[in-house]
Protein backbone atom coordinates (compact mmCIF):
# COMPACT_ATOMS: atom_id res chain seq x y z
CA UNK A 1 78.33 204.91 190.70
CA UNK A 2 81.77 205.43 190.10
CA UNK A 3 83.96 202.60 187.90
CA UNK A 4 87.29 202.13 187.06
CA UNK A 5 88.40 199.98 183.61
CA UNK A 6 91.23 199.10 181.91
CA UNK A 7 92.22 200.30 178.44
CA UNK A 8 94.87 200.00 175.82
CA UNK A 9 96.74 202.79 174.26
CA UNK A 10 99.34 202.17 171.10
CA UNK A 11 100.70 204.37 168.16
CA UNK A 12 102.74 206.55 170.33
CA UNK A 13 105.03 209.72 168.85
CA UNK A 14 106.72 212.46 170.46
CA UNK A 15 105.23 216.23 168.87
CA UNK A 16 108.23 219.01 168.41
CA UNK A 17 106.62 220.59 171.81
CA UNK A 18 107.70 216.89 173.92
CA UNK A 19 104.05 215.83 174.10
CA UNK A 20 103.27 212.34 173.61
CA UNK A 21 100.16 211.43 171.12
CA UNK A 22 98.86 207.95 171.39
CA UNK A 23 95.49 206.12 170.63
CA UNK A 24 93.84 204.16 172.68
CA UNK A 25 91.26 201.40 173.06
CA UNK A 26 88.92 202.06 175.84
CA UNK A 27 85.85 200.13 177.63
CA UNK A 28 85.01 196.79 175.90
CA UNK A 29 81.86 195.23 176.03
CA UNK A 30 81.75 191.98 177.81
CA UNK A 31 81.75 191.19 181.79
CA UNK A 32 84.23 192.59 183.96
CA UNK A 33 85.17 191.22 187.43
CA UNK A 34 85.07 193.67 190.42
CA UNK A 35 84.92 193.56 194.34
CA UNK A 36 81.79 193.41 196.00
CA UNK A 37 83.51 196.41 197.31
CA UNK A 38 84.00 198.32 194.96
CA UNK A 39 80.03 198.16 193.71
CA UNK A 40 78.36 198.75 196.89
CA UNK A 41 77.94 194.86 197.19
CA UNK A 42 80.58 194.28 200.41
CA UNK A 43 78.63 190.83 201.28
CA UNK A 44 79.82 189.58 197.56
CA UNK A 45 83.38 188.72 196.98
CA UNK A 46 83.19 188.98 193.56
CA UNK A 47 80.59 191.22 191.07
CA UNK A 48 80.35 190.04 187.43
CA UNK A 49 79.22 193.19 185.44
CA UNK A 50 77.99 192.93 181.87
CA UNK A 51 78.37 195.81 179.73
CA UNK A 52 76.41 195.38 176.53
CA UNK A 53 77.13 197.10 173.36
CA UNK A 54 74.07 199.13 173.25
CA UNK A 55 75.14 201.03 176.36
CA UNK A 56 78.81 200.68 175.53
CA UNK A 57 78.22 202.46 171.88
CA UNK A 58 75.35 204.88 172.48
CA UNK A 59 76.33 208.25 171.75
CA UNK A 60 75.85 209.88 174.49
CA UNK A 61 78.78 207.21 176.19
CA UNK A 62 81.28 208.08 173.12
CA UNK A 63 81.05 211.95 173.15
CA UNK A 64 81.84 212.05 176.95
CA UNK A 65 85.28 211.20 176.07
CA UNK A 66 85.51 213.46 174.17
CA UNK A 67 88.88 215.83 175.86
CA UNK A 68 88.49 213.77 179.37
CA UNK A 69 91.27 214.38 181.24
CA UNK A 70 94.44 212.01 181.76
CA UNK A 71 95.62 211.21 184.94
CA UNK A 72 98.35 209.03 186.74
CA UNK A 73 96.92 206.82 188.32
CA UNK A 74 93.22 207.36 189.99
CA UNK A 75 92.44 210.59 191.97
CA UNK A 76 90.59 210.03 194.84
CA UNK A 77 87.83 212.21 193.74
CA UNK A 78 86.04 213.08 190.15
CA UNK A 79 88.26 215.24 187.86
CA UNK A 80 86.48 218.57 187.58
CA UNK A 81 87.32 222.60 186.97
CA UNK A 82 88.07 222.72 189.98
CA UNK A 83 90.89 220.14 190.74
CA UNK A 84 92.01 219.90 186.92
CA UNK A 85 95.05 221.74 187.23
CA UNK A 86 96.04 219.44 190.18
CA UNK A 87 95.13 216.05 188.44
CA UNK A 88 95.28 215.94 184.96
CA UNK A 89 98.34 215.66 183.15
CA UNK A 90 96.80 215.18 179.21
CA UNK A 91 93.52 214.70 177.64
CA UNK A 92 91.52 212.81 175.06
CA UNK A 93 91.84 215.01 171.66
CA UNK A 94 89.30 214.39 169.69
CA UNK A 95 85.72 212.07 169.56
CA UNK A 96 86.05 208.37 170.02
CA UNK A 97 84.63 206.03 167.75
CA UNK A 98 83.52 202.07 167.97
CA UNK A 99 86.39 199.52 167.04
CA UNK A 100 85.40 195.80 167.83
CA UNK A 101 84.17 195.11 171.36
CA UNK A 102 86.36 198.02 172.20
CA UNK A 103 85.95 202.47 172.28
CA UNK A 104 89.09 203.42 170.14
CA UNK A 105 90.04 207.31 171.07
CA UNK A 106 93.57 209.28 170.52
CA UNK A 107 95.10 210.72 173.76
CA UNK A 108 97.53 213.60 174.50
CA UNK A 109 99.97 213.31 177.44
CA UNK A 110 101.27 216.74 178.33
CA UNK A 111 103.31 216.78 181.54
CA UNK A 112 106.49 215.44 181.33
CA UNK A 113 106.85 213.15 184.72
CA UNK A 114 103.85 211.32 183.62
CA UNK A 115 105.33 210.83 179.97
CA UNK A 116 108.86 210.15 181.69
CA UNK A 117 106.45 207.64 184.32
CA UNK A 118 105.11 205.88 180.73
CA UNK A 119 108.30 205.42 178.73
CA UNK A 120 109.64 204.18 181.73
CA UNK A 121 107.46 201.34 182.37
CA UNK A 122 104.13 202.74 183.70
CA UNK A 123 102.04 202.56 180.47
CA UNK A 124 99.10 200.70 181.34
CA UNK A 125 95.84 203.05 181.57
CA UNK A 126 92.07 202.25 183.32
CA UNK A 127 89.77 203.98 182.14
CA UNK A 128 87.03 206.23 185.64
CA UNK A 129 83.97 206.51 184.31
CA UNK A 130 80.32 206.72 186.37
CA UNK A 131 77.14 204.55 185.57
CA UNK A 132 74.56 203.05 186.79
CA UNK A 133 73.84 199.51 187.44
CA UNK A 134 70.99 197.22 186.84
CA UNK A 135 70.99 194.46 189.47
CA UNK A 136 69.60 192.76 187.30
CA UNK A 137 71.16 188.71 186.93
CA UNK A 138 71.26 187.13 183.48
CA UNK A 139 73.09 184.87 181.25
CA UNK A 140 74.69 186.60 178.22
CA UNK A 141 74.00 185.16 174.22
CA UNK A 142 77.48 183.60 174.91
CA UNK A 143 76.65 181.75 177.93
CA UNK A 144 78.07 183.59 180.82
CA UNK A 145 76.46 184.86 183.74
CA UNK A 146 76.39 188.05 185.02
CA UNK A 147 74.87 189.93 188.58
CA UNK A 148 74.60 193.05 187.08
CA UNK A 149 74.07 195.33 184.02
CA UNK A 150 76.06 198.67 183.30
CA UNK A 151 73.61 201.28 181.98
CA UNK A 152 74.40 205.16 181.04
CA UNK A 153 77.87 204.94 181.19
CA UNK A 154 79.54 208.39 181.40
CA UNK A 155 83.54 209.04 181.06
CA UNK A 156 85.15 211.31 183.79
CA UNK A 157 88.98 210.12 183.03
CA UNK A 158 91.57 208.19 182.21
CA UNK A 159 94.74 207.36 184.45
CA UNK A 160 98.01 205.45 183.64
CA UNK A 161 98.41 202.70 186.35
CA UNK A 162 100.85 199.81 186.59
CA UNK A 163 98.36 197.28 186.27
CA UNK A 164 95.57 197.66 184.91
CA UNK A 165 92.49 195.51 185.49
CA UNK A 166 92.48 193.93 181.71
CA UNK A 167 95.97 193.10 182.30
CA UNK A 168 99.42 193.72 180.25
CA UNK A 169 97.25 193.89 176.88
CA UNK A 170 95.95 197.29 178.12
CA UNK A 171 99.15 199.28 177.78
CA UNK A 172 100.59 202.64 176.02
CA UNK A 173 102.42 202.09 172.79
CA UNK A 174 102.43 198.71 170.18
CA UNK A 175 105.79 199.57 169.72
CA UNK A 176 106.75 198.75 173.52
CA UNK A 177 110.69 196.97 172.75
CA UNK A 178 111.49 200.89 171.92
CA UNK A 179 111.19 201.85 175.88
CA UNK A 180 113.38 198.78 176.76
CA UNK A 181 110.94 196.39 177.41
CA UNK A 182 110.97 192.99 175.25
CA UNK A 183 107.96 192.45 172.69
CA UNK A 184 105.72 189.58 173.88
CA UNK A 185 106.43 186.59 171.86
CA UNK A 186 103.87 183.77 170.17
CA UNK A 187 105.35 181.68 173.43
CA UNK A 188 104.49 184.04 175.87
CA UNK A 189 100.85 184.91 176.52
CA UNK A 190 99.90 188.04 178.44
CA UNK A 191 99.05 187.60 182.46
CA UNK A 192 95.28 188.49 182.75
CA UNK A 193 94.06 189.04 185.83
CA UNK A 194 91.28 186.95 187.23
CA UNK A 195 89.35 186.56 190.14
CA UNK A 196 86.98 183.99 190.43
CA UNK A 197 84.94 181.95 193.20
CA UNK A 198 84.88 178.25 193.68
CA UNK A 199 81.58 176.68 194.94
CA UNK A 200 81.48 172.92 195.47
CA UNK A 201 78.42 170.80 194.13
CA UNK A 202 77.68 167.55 194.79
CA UNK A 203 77.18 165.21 191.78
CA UNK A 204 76.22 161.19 191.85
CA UNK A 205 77.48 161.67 195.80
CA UNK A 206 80.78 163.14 194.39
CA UNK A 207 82.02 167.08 196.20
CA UNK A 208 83.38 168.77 193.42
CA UNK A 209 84.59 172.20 193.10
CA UNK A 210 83.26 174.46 190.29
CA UNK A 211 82.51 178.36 188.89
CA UNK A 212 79.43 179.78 189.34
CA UNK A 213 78.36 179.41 186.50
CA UNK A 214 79.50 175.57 186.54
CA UNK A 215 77.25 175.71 189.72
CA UNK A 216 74.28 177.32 188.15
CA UNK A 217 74.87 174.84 184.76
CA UNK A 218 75.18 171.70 186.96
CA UNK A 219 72.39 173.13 189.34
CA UNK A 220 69.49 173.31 186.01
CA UNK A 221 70.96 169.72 184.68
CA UNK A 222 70.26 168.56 188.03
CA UNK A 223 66.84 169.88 187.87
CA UNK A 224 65.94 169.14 185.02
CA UNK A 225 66.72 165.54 185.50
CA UNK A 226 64.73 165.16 188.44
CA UNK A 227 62.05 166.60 186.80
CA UNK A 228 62.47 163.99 183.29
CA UNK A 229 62.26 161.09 186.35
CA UNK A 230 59.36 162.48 188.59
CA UNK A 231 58.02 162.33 184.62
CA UNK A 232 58.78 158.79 184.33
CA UNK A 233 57.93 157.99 187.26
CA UNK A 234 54.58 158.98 186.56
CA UNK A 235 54.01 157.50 183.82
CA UNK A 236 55.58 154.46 184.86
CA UNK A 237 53.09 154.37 187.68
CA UNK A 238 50.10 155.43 185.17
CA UNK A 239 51.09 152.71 182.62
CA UNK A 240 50.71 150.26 185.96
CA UNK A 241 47.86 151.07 187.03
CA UNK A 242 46.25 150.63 183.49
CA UNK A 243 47.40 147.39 183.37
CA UNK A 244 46.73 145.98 186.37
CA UNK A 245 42.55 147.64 185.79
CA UNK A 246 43.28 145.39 182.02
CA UNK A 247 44.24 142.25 183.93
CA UNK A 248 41.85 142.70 186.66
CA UNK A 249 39.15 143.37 183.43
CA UNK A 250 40.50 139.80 181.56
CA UNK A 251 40.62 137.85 184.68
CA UNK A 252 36.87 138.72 185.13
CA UNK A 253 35.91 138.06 181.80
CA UNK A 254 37.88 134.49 182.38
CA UNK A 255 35.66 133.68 185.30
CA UNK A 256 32.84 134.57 183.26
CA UNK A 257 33.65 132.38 180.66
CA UNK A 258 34.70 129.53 182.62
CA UNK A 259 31.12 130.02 184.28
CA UNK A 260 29.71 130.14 180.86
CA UNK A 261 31.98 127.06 179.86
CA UNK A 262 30.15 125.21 182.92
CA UNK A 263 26.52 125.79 182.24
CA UNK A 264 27.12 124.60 178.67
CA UNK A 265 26.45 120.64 178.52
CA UNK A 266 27.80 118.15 176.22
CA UNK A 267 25.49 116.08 174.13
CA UNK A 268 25.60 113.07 176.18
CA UNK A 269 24.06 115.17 178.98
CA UNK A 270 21.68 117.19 177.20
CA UNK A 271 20.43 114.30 175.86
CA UNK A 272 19.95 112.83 179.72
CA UNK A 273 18.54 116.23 180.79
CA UNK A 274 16.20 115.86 177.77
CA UNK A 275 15.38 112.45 178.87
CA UNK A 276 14.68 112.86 182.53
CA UNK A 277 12.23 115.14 182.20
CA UNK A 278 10.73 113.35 179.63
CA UNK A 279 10.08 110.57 182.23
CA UNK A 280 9.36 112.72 184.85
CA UNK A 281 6.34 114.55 182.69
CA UNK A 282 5.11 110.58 182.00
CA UNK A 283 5.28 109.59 185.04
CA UNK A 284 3.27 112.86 186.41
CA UNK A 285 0.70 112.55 183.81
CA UNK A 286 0.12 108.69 184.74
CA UNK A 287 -0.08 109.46 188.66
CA UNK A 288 -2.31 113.03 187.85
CA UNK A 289 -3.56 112.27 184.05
CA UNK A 290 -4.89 116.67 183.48
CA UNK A 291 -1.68 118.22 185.58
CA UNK A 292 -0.27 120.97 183.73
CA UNK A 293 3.10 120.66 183.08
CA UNK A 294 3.95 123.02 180.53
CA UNK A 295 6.59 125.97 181.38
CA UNK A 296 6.82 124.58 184.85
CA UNK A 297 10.36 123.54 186.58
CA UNK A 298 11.09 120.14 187.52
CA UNK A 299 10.22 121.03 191.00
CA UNK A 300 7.18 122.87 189.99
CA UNK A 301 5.82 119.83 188.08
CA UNK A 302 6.44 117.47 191.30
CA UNK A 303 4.45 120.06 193.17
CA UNK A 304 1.85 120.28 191.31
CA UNK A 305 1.25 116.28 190.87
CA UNK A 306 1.55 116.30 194.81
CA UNK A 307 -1.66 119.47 194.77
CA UNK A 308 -3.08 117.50 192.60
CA UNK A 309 -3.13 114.11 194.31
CA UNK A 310 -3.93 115.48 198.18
CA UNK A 311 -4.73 119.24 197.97
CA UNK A 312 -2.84 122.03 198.33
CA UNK A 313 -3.74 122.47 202.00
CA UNK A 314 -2.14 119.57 202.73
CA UNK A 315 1.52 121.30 201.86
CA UNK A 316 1.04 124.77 202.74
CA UNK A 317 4.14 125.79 204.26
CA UNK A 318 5.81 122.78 203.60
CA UNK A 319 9.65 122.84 202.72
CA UNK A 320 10.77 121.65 198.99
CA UNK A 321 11.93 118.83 200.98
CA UNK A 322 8.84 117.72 201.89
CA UNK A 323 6.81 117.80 198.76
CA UNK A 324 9.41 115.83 196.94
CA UNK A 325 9.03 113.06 199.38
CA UNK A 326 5.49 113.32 198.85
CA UNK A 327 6.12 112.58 195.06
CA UNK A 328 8.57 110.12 195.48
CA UNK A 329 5.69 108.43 197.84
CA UNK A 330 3.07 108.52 194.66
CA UNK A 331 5.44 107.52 192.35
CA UNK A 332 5.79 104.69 194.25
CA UNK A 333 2.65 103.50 195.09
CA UNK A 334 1.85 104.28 191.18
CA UNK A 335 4.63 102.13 190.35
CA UNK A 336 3.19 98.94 192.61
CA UNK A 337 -0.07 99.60 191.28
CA UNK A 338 1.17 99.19 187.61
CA UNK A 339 2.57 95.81 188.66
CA UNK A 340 -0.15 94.13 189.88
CA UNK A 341 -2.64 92.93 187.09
CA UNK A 342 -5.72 92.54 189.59
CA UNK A 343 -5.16 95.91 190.62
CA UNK A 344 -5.10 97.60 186.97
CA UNK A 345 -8.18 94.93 186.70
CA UNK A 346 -10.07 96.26 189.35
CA UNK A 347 -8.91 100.19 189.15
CA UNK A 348 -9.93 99.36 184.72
CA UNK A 349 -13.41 98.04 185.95
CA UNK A 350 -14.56 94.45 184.55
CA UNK A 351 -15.55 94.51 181.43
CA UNK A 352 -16.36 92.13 178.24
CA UNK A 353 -15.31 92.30 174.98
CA UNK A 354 -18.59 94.56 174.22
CA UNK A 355 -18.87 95.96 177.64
CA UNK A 356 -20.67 93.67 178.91
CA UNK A 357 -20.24 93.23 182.85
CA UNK A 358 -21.43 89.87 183.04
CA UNK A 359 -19.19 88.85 180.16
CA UNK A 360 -16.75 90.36 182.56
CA UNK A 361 -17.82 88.35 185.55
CA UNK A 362 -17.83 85.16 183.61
CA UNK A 363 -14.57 85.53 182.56
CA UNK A 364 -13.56 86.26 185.99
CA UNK A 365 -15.34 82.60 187.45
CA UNK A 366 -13.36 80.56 184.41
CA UNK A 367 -10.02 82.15 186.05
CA UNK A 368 -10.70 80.45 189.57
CA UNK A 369 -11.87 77.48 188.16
CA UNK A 370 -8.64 77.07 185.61
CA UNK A 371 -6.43 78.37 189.38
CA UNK A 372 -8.78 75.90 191.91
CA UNK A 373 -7.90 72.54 188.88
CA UNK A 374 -4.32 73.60 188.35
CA UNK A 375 -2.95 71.27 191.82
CA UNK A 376 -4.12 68.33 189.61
CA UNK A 377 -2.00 68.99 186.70
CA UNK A 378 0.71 69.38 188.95
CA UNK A 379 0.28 65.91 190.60
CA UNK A 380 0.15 64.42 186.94
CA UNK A 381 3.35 65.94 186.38
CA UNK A 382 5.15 64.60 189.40
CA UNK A 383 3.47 61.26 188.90
C-alpha cells in the first residue's frame, strides 16, 4: 500500500552549480492520522497507524532511501526509470541514518523551479513510501490506541508540498527568516494538523463527548466497575445467606435449650416427684402386697396393681383411661377398709395374745358386754 508522510528538511546551502543541499528528518515513529480513504478503509473516517521503531529502523527501511527521488509535490503514480525524468527534480545523496523518533537523510534539489518553489515559500516535504499494514488494533507502551500497524516500510520518494501532514515543523531549511519568512517565536507554537473523532459516552446518566480512546478508557472503567459490584454483590449475598443458616442454627439450639430448660425441675418439685411416687409404690404394695414395681412407669405400676387385683382379662383392650379408674376404685375401697377397725379385725383374723382363737373370742364377748352396759353410765352422768 502506498503512504504519504511528512518530513523536515534544515541546513540548507546553495553549491557553485545552483543546487540546493539540505538534510532532512524523515518518517518518525509514533501514530499518524490518515483517511479511511486513503488506507483502503472508506467506512472509517479516520485510521490511526502506529509505526514502531523496529519497522521504522530496520535496515532494509533506511537503505531504500538511499538516492530516492525528490519531487514537487506527489505524482500520481510511483517514481520509476521510466517517469524519472518527468518527476523528479533532486534526490536523497547518501544513506540515512536513525536520529530520535525520526530517519535523518541529506537531500539534493537540482531543478531550479522547484528550488525557486522552496525559497519562495513551498518548503515543506512528505515523505511516499509503500508498506504494508497489520490490521491489527492495540494500545501503544504510551497509552494510545492504534487500528493498525505499519510493517516493511519501503521509500519510493520524497515531494515538497505546502502542507505537509506533520505540519509547519516539517519544512526545508532551520534558517527559514533568510527566505523572508519570520522565525517562529517561544509565543508562537507551530499549527499541527489534527483530525480526530468525537464519540459521546454516557457516564452516571451524563452524554458526554470524548476521543476514542477516552471512549475505549471510560468503556474498560465502566466494565470493570460493574464487574467489582456483580463481585460485591455476590459476596454480599453469600455473606447473607451464611448468616441467616447461623441464626436459623442459634435459634434452634435456643429452642432446644429452652426445651432442655423445661424438663429440668427445681428442688421443690423433684422432691414432690420423688414423693408421689413414693406414695403411689405404698399404696400399690398395701392394695397388691408381691406387685412388682421396679423399673415400671407410674402408669405401668397402676396397671399392674389393677392385673393384679381382677386379672388381666378383665382390661384387655381397655383405654389408659379406664385402668386408672380402676385404681383409683381400689385405692379407695383400700382406703375405707384401713378405717374401719372391725374390718382390719376381721380381714387380721381373731387372735389372742398367743394365738389362741378362743382368747380371741373372749376378748371379743367382753367388748359387747363393756358396749351393751355403757347406756348406764350415761344415765349416771346425766343424773
Amino acid at each position: 500500500m502506498n503512504f504519504t508522510d511528512t518530513v523536515t528538511v534544515a541546513g540548507t546551502r546553495r553549491t557553485e552549480d545552483g543546487y540546493l543541499i539540505a538534510e532532512a528528518k524523515a518518517v518518525r515513529t509514533g501514530i499518524q492520522l490518515y483517511a479511511g480513504d486513503e488506507v483502503g478503509k472508506p467506512e472509517m473516517r479516520t485510521v490511526r497507524v502506529y509505526r514502531p521503531a523496529e519497522e521504522v529502523f530496520a535496515d532494509k527501511s533506511l537503505q531504500s532511501f538511499t538516492h530516492a527521488p525528490v519531487t514537487v509535490d506527489h505524482p500520481d503514480e510511483a517514481v520509476n526509470s521510466g517517469n524519472w525524468k518527468e518527476l523528479a527534480v533532486g534526490e536523497v545523496s547518501t544513506a540515512a541514518k536513525q536520529d530520535g523518533d525520526w530517519v535523518w537523510l541529506p537531500l539534493i534539489l537540482k531543478d531550479k523551479d522547484a528550488i525557486a518553489s522552496v525559497e519562495s515559500g513551498k518548503r515543506e516535504l512528505s515523505a511516499g513510501y509503500e508498506c504494508q499494514l497489520d490490521w491489527t488494533p492495540g494500545i501503544t507502551a504510551d497509552g494510545e490506541q492504534f487500528d493498525a500497524i505499519q510493517r516493511d516500510i519501503k521509500i519510493n520518494h520524497l515531494a515538497i508540498v505546502d502542507s505537509a501532514r506533520a505540519g509547519p515543523q516539517a519544512r526545508i531549511g532551520d534558517g527559514v527568516g533568510n527566505w523572508g519568512v519570520s522565525p517562529v517565536t517561544s509565543d508562537q507554537k507551530p499549527k499541527e494538523e489534527k483530525i480526530m473523532t468525537l464519540k459521546t459516552v454516557t457516564v452516571d446518566g451524563i452524554p458526554v463527548e470524548v476521543t476514542d480512546q477516552g471512549a475505549i478508557v471510560i468503556g474498560t472503567l465502566q466494565t470493570r466497575l460493574a464487574d467489582a459490584i456483580t463481585k460485591i454483590t455476590a459476596t454480599e449475598t453469600a455473606h447473607q445467606t451464611a448468616m441467616a443458616a447461623k441464626d436459623a442454627d442459634l435459634a434452634k439450639k435456643d429452642a432446644e435449650i429452652d426445651a432442655l430448660k423445661g424438663k429440668v425441675l427445681s428442688d421443690a418439685d423433684l422432691d414432690k416427684k420423688v414423693q408421689a411416687r413414693a406414695d403411689l409404690i405404698a399404696v400399690a404394695k398395701t392394695i397388691a402386697k408381691d406387685v412388682k414395681t421396679d423399673g415400671l412407669t407410674d402408669a405401668g405400676i397402676r396397671k399392674a396393681v389393677v392385673v393384679a387385683k381382677i386379672g388381666d382379662a378383665a382390661i384387655a383392650g381397655k383405654a389408659d383411661a379406664y385402668i386408672d379408674a380402676r385404681f383409683d376404685l381400689l385405692v379407695e375401697d383400700a382406703a375405707k377398709g384401713a378405717a374401719d377397725p372391725f374390718a382390719t379385725i376381721v380381714k387380721s383374723g381373731l387372735q389372742t395374745q398367743d394365738g389362741n382363737t378362743n382368747d380371741s373370742a373372749k376378748a371379743y364377748d367382753a367388748m359387747l358386754q363393756r358396749d351393751r352396759n355403757a347406756w348406764q353410765g350415761n344415765q349416771k352422768e346425766s343424773a
